[in-house]
Protein backbone atom coordinates (compact mmCIF):
# COMPACT_ATOMS: atom_id res chain seq x y z
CA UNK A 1 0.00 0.00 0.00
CA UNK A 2 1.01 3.54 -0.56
CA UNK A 3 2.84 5.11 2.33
CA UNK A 4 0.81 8.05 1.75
CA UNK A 5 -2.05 6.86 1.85
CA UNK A 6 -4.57 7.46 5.00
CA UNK A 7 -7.49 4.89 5.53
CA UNK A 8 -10.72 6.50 6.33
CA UNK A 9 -13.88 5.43 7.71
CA UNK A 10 -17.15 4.57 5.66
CA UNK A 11 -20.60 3.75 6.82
CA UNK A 12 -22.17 1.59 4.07
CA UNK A 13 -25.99 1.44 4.79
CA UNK A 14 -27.79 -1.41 3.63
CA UNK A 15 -26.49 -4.38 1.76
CA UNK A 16 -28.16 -4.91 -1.22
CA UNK A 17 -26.43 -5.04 -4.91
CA UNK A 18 -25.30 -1.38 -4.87
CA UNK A 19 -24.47 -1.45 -0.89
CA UNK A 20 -22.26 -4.48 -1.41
CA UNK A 21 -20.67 -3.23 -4.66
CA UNK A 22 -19.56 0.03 -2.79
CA UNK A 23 -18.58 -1.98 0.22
CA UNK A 24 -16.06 -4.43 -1.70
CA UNK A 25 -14.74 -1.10 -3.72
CA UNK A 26 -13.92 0.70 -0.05
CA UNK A 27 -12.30 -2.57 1.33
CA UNK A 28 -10.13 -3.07 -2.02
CA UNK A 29 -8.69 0.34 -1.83
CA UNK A 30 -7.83 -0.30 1.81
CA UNK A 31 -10.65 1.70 3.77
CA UNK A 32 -12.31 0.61 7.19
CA UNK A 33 -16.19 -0.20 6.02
CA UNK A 34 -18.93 -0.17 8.66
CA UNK A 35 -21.67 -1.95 6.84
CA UNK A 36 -25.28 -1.65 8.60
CA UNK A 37 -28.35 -3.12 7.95
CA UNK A 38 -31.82 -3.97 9.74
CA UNK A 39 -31.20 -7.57 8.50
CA UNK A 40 -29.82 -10.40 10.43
CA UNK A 41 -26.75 -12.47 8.51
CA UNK A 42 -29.18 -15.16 7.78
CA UNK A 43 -30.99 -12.80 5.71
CA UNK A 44 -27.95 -11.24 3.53
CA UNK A 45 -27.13 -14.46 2.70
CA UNK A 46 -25.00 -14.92 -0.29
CA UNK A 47 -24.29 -10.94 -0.16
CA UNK A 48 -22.80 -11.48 3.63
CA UNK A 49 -20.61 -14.25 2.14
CA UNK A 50 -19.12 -12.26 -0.85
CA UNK A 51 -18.13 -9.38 1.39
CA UNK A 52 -16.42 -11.38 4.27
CA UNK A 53 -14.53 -13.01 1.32
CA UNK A 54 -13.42 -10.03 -0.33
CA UNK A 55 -12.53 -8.73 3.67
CA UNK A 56 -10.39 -11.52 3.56
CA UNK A 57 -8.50 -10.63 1.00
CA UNK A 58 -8.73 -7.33 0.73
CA UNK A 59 -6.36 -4.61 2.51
CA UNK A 60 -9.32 -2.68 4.05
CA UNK A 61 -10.91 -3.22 7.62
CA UNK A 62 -14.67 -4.84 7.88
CA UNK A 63 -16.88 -4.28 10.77
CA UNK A 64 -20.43 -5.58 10.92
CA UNK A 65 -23.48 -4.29 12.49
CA UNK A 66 -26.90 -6.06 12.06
CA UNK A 67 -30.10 -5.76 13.04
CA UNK A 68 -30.34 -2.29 13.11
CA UNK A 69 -28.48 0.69 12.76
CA UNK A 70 -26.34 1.64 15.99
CA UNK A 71 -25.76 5.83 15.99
CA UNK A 72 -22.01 5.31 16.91
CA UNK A 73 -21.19 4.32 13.48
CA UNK A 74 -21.09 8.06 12.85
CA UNK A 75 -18.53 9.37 14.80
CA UNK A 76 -15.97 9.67 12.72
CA UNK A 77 -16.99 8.69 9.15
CA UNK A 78 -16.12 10.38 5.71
CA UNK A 79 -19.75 9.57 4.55
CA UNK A 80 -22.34 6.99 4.32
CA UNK A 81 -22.76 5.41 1.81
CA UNK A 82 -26.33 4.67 1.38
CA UNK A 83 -28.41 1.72 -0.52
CA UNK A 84 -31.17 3.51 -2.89
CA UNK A 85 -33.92 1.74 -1.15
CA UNK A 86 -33.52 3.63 2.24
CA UNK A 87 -35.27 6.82 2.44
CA UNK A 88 -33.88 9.99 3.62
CA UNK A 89 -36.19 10.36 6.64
CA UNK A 90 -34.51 6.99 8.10
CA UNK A 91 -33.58 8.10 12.02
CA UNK A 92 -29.94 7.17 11.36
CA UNK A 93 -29.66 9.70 8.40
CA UNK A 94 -31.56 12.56 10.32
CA UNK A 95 -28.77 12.22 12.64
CA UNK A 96 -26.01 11.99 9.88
CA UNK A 97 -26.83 14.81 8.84
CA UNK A 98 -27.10 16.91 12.32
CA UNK A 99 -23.62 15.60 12.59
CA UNK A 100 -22.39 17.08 9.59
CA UNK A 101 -21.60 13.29 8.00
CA UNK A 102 -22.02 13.62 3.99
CA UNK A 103 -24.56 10.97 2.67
CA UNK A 104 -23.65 9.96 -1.08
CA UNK A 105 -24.95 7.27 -3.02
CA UNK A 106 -23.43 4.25 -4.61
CA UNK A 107 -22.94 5.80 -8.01
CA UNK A 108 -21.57 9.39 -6.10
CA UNK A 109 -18.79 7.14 -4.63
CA UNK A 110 -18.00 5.24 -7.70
CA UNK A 111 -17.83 8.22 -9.96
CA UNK A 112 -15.27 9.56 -7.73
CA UNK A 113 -12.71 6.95 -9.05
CA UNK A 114 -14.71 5.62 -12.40
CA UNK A 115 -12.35 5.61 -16.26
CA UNK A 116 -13.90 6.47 -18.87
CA UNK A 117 -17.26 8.77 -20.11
CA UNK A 118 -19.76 8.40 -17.97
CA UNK A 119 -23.53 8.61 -19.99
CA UNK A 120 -26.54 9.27 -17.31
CA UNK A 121 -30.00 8.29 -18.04
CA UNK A 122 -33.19 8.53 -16.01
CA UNK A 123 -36.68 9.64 -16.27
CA UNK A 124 -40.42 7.94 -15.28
CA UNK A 125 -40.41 5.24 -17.95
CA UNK A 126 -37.67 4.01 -20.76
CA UNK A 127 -34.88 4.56 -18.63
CA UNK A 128 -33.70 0.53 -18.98
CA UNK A 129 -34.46 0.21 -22.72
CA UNK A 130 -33.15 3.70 -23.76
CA UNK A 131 -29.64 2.63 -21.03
CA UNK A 132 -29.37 -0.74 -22.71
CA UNK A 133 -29.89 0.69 -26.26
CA UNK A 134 -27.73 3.19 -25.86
CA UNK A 135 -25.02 1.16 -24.51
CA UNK A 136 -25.35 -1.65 -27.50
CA UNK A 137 -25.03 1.00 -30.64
CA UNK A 138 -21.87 2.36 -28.50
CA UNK A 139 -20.30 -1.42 -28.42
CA UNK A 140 -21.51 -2.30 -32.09
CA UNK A 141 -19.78 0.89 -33.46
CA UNK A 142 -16.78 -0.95 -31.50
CA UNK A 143 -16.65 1.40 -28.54
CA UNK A 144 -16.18 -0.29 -25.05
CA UNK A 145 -19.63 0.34 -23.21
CA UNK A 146 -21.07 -1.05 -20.31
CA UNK A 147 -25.10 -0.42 -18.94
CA UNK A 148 -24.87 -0.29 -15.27
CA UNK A 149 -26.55 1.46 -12.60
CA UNK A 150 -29.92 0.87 -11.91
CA UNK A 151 -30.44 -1.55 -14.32
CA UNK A 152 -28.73 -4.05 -12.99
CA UNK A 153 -24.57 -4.26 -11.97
CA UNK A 154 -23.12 -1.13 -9.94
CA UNK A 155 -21.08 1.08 -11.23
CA UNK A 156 -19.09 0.28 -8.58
CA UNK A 157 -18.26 -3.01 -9.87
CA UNK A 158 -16.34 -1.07 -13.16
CA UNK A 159 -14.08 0.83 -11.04
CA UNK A 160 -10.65 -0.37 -12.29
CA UNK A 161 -12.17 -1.14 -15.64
CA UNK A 162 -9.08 0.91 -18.06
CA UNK A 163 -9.80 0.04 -21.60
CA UNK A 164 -9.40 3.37 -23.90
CA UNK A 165 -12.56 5.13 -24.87
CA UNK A 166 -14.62 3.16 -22.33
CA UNK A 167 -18.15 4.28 -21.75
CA UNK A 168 -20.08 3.89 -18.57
CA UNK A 169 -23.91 4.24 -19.36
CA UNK A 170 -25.56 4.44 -16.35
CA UNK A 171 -29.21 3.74 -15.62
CA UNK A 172 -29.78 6.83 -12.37
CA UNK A 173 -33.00 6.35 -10.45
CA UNK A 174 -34.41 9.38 -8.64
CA UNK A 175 -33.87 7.86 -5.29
CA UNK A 176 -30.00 7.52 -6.28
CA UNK A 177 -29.95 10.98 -7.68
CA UNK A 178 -30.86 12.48 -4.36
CA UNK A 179 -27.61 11.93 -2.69
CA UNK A 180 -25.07 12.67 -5.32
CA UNK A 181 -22.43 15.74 -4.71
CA UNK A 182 -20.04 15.45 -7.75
CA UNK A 183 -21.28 13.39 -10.06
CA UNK A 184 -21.07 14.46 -13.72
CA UNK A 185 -22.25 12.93 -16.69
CA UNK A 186 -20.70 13.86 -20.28
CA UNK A 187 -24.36 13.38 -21.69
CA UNK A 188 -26.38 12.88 -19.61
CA UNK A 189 -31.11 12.51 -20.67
CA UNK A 190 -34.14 12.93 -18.65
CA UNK A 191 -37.01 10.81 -20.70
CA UNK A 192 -39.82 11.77 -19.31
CA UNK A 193 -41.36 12.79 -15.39
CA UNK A 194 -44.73 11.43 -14.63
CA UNK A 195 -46.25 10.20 -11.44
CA UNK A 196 -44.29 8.22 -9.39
CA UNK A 197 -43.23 6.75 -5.77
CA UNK A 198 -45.52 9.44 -4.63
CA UNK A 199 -45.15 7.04 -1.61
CA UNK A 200 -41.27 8.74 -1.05
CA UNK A 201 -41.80 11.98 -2.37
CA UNK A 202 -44.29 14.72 -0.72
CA UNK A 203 -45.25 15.85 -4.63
CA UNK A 204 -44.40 15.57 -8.32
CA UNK A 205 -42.55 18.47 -7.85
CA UNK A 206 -40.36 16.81 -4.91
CA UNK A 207 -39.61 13.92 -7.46
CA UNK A 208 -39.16 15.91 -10.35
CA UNK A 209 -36.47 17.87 -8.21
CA UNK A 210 -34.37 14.54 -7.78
CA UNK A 211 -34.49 14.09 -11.40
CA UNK A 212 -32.74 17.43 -12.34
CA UNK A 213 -30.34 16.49 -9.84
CA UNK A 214 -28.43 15.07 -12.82
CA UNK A 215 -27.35 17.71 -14.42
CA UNK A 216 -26.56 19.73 -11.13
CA UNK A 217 -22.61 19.24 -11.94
CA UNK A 218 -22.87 19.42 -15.77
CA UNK A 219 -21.02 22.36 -17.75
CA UNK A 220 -20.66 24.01 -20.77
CA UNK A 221 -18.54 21.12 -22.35
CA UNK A 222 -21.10 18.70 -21.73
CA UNK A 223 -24.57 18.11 -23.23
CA UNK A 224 -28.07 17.53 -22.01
CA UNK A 225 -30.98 15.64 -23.38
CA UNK A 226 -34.93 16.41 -22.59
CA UNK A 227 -37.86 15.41 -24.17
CA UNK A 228 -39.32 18.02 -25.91
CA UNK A 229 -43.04 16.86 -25.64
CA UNK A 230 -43.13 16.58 -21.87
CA UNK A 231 -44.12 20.49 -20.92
CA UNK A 232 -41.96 20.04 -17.43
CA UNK A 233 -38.78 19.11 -19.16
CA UNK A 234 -39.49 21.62 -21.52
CA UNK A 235 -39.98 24.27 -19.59
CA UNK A 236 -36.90 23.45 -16.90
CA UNK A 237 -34.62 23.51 -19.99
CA UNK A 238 -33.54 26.93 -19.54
CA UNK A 239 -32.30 26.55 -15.70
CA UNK A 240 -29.24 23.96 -17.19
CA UNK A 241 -25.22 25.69 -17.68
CA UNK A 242 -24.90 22.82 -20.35
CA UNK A 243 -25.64 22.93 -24.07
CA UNK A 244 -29.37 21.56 -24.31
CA UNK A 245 -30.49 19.23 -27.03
CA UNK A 246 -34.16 17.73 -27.27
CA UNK A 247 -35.84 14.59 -28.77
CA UNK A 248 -39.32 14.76 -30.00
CA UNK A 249 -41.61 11.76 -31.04
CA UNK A 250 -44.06 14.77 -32.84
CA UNK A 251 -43.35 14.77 -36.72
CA UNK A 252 -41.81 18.09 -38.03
CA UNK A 253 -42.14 18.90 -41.65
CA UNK A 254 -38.60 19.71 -42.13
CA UNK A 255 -35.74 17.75 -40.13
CA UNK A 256 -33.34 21.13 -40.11
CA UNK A 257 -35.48 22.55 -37.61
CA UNK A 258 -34.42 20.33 -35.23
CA UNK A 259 -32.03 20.42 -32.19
CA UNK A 260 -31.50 17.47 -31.51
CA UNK A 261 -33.86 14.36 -32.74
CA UNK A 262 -37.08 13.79 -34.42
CA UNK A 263 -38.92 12.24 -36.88
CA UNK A 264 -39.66 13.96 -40.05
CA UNK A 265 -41.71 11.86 -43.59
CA UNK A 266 -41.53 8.76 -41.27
CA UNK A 267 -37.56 9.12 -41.05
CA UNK A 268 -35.85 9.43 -37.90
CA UNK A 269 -33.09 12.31 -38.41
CA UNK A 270 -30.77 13.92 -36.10
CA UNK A 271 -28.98 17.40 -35.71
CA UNK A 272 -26.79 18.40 -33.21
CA UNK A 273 -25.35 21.48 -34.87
CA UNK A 274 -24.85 22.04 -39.15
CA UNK A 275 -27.30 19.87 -41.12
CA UNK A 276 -29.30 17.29 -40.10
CA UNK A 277 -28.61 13.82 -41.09
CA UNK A 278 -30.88 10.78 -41.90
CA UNK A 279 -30.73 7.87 -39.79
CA UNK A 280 -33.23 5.38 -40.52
CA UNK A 281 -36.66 4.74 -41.18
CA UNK A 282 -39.21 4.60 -38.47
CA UNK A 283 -40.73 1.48 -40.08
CA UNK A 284 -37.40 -0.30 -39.27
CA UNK A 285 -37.35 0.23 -35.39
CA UNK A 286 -38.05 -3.22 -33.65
CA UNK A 287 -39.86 -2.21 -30.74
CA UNK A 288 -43.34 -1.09 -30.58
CA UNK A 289 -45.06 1.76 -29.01
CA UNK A 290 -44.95 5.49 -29.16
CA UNK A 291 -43.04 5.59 -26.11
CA UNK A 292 -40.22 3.41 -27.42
CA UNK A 293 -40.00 5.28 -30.57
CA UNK A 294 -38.90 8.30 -27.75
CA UNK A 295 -36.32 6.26 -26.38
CA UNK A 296 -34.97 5.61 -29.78
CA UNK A 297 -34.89 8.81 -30.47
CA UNK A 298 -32.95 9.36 -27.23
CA UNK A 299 -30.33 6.81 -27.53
CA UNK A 300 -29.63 8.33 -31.28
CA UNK A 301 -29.02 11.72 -30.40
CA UNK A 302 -27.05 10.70 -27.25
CA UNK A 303 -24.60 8.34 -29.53
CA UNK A 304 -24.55 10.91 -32.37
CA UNK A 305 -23.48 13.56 -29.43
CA UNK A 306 -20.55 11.23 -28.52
CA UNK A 307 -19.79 11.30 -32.14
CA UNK A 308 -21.09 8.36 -33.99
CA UNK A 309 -22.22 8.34 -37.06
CA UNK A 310 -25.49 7.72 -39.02
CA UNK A 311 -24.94 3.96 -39.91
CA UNK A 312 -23.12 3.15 -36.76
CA UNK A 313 -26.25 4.26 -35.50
CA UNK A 314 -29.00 2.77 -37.17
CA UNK A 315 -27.24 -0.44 -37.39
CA UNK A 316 -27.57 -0.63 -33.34
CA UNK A 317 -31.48 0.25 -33.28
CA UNK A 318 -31.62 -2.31 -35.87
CA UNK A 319 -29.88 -4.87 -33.72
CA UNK A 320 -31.32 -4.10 -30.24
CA UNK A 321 -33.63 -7.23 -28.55
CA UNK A 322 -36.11 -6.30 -26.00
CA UNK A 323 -34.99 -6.37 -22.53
CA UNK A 324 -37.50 -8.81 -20.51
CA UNK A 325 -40.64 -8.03 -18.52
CA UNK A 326 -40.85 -4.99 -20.87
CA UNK A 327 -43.98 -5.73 -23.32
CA UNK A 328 -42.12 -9.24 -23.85
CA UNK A 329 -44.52 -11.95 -25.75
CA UNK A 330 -45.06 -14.84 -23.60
CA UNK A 331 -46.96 -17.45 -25.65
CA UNK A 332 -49.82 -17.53 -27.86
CA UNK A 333 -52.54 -20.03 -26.93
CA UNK A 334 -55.49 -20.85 -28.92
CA UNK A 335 -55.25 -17.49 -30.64
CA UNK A 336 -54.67 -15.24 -27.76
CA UNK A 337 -51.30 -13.65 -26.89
CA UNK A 338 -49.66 -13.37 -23.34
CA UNK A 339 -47.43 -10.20 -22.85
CA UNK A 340 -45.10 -9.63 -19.87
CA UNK A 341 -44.72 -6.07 -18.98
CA UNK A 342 -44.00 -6.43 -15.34
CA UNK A 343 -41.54 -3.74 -15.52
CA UNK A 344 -44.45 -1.08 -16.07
CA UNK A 345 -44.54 -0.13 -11.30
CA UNK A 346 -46.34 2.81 -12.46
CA UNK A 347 -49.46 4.03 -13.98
CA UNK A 348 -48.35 6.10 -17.01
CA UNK A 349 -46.18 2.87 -17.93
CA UNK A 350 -48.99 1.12 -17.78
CA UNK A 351 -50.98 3.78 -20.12
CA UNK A 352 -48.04 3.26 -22.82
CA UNK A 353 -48.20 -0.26 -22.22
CA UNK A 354 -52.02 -0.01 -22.83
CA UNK A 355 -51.52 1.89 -26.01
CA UNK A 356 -49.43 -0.31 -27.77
CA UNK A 357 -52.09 -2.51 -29.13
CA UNK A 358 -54.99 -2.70 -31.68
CA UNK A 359 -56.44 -5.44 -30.26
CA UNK A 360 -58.76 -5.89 -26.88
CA UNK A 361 -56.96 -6.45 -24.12
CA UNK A 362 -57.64 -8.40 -20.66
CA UNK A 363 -55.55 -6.18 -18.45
CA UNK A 364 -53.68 -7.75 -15.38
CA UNK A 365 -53.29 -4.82 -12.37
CA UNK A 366 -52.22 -4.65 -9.24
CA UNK A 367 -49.33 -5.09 -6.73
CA UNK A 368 -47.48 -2.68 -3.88
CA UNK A 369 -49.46 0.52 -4.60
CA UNK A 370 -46.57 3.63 -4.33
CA UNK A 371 -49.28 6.50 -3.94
CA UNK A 372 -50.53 6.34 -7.55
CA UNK A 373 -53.97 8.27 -9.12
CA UNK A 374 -55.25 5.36 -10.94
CA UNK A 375 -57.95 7.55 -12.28
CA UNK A 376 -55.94 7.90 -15.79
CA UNK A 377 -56.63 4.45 -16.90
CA UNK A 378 -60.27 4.65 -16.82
CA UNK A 379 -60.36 5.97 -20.59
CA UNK A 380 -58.17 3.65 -22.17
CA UNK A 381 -59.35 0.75 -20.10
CA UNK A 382 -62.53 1.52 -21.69
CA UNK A 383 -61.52 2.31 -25.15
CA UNK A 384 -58.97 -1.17 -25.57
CA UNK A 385 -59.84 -3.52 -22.31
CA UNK A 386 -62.11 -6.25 -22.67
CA UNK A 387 -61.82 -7.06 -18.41
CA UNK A 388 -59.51 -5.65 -15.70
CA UNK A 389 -57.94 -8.52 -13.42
CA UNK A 390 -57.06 -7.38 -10.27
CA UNK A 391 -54.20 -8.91 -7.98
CA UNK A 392 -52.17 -7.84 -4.98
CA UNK A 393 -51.93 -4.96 -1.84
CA UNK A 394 -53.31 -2.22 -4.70
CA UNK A 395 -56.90 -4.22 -5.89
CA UNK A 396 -59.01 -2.45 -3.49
CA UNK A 397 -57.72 0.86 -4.32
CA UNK A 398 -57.57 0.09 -7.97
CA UNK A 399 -61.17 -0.89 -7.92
CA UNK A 400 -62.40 2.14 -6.48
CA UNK A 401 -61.25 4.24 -9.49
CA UNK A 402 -62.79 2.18 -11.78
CA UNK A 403 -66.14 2.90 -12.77
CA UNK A 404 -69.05 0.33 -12.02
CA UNK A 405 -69.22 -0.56 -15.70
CA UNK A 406 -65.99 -1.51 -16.01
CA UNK A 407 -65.77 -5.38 -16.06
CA UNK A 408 -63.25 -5.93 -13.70
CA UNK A 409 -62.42 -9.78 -11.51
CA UNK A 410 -60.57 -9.94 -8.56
CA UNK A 411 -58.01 -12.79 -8.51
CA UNK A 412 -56.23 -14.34 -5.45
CA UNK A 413 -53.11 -14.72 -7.50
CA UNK A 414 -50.99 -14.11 -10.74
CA UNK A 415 -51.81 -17.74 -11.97
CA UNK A 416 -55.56 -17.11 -10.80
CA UNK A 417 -55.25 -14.14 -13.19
CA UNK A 418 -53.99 -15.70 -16.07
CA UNK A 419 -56.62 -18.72 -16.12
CA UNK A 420 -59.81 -16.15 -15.58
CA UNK A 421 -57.94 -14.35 -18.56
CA UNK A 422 -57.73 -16.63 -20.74
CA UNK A 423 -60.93 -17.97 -20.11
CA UNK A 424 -62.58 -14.78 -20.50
CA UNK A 425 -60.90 -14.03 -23.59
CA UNK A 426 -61.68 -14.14 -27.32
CA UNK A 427 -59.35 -15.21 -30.02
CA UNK A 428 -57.48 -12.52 -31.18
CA UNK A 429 -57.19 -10.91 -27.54
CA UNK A 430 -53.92 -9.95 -25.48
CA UNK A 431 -53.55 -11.17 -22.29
CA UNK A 432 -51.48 -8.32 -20.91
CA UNK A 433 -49.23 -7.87 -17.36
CA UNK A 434 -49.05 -3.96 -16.52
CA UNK A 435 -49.39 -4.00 -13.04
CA UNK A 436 -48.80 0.20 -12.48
CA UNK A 437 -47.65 -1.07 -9.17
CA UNK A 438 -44.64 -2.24 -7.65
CA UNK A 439 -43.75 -5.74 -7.00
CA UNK A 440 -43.55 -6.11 -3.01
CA UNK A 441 -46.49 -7.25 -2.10
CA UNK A 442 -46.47 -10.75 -3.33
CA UNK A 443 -42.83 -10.94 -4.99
CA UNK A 444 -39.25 -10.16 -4.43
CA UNK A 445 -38.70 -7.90 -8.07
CA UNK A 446 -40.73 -7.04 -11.12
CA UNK A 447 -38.28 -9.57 -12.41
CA UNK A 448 -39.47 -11.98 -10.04
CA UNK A 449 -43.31 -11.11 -10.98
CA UNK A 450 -42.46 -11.55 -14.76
CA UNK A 451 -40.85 -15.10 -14.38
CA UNK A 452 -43.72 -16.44 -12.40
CA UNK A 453 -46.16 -14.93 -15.02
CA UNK A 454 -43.67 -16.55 -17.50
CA UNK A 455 -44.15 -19.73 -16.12
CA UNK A 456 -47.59 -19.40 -15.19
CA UNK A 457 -48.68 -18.69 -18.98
CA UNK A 458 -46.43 -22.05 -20.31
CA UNK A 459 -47.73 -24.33 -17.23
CA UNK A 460 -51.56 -23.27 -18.78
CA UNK A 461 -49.98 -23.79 -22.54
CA UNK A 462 -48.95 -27.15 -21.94
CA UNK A 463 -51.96 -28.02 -20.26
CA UNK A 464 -53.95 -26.78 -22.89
CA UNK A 465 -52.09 -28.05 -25.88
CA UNK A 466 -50.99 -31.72 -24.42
């Protein structure tokens, strides 16, 4: 070890995927790591075990303290580094921050010692698609790139990571985004803000505010991305110190009006200063939906600002598979199709969700309700559902905002869902998971929710079709 170097103290609060990536960073680079959580070591698991081995191994100091969170750890400590889940209210940060004890998040710390461009990407809905999209046309124009964050391994886990030109593009929730001090992206997008985890935040406004947080470092060498049909994004542009560029799903009659991306005689084009240039058709895009036409047009304009060209481009739309639990096809069975779109926790996923299809729908909703107005869906529900299914904490609440003649079922379970679907169904019909809710209630993940509809769906098709 360095002789120069001087070991300081971290609290690392809660020991989930990001807690544990920062915690095996601190230990690596010799640091003593507190790591708290309200869970016993029976709990943690697997996550306990691949810390004490690193610990073992590693030049850094590991001190344990479960089952709650004792106010000592504070005395002392450089920050705390905190897990995304834990709110900001929590007893033990009220008191961190009396005391005058930073509290960063997981990506704060790891951007501190990251190589590379670092790419930031949240918003209400899209951010997964548009971070793994983004992150594929980089690596299939031969760029190094790596989609981490929240959508799926920490950043964290790249620090280290020295291969020239490497690009870090990095999924930011809002609950990471409220603890972050230096952080600052290169490009950095904000999709869209809706309604959401109104269960954390006292308003929209409150959420939106952890949102902008991403650009708070950002200068005029950098570049930021809105959406230039959501009025809020549109109408924060002007408190940014970066260069501002803008996506818009609208159609514009001609493509040099642009600053950034659109769509103009069913082309997608971009412009980010001089002429615009043609990137492909919209026909040729292989997801469906308005709203993932707007990520596409996000991940473009980001990978044309970090100076790829048309082709390079296009050829990574072209290329892109789905991620899962994001309108995924299941199964068809006797005519009707199964989609999993457990990933849609919130309403106005659930709306774009709703939207993508021509055909009636039998709509599966419910799950941890996070504050939500469910009162949106009543229009399409009536314009495009055949029958509601209702599962989970949210099915009383749900109900209520759902007018009388709405045909609606309540079901004890996901597979109870997906039989009364089916059997209420008509050939031709979806069978559709958007839940608008979280995942909590009955499952570990909306991954978790998506596999056991998964399975659920082929248990019925081979039951059906032996």
């Amino acid at each position: 070890m360095n002789p120069l170097f001087v070991p300081e103290t971290y609290v690392v609060m809660g020991l989930a995927r990001s807690g544990l990536a920062a915690a095996r960073q601190l230990l690596q680079r010799g640091h003593r790591v507190l790591v708290t959580d309200t869970k016993s070591a029976g709990d943690l698991g697997e996550a306990l075990t691949v810390l004490e081995d690193t610990a073992r191994v590693a030049p850094g100091e590991l001190e344990l303290h479960l089952g709650g969170h004792p106010e000592g750890l504070l005395a002392g400590a450089r920050a705390v580094v905190l897990s995304p889940g834990i709110p900001l209210t929590e007893p033990f940060l009220v008191r961190a921050g009396e005391q005058g004890v930073p509290i960063w998040s997981e990506v704060e710390l790891a951007s501190r010692w990251i190589r590379g461009t670092m790419v930031g990407i949240t918003g209400s809905n899209g951010k997964s698609t548009t971070t793994a999209l983004t992150a594929h046309i980089l690596a299939l124009s031969g760029r190094p790139a790596y989609a981490v964050g929240n959508i799926g391994q920490a950043l964290s886990d790249f620090v280290g990571v020295d291969r020239p030109g490497a690009c870090f593009v990095t999924e930011l929730s809002s609950f990471q985004l409220e603890t972050i001090v230096t952080l600052r992206p290169r490009v950095a997008a904000i999709l869209n803000i809706t309604p959401d985890h109104l269960d954390r935040y006292a308003s929209l406004d409150a959420y939106a505010e952890a949102k902008w947080n991403l650009f708070k470092n950002m200068e005029a060498g950098d570049a930021a991305v809105l959406n230039a049909g959501d009025a809020r994004l549109a109408a924060g542009a002007a408190r940014l110190r970066c260069p501002v560029y803008t996506f818009d799903a609208r159609p514009v009659s001609d493509p040099a009006a642009l600053n950034g991306a659109g769509l103009a005689d069913g082309t997608i084009w971009v412009r980010t200063g001089g002429e615009p240039v043609a990137v492909m058709p919209r026909s040729d895009i292989p997801l469906p939906g308005r709203h993932n036409l707007e990520n596409v047009l996000a991940a473009v304009l980001m990978g044309r600002l970090l100076g790829l060209e048309p082709e390079q481009l296009a050829a990574g739309v072209r290329t892109f598979e789905p991620l899962p639990h994001r309108l995924q096809p299941v199964a068809s069975i006797r005519g009707r199709t199964f989609y999993n779109d457990s990933k849609a926790t919130n309403v106005d996923s659930t709306l774009l969700a709703i939207e993508s299809f021509d055909r009636k729908i039998l709509l599966i909703l419910g799950g941890k309700d996070k504050g939500s107005d469910y009162a949106p869906l009543v229009r399409p529900i009536r314009e495009r559902v055949r029958h509601v299914l209702l599962i989970g904490q949210a099915a009383d609440k749900i109900e209520r905002a759902l007018p009388t003649d709405v045909p609606r079922s309540r079901c004890r379970d996901l597979a109870d869902a997906v039989r009364t679907g089916f059997a209420l169904s008509a050939e031709g019909d979806v069978i559709l998971l958007s839940p608008a809710c979280a995942s909590f209630d009955m499952f570990d993940n909306f991954e978790h929710r998506g596999e056991v509809f998964r399975r659920d769906v082929l248990a019925l098709k081979r039951e059906l079709e032996s």
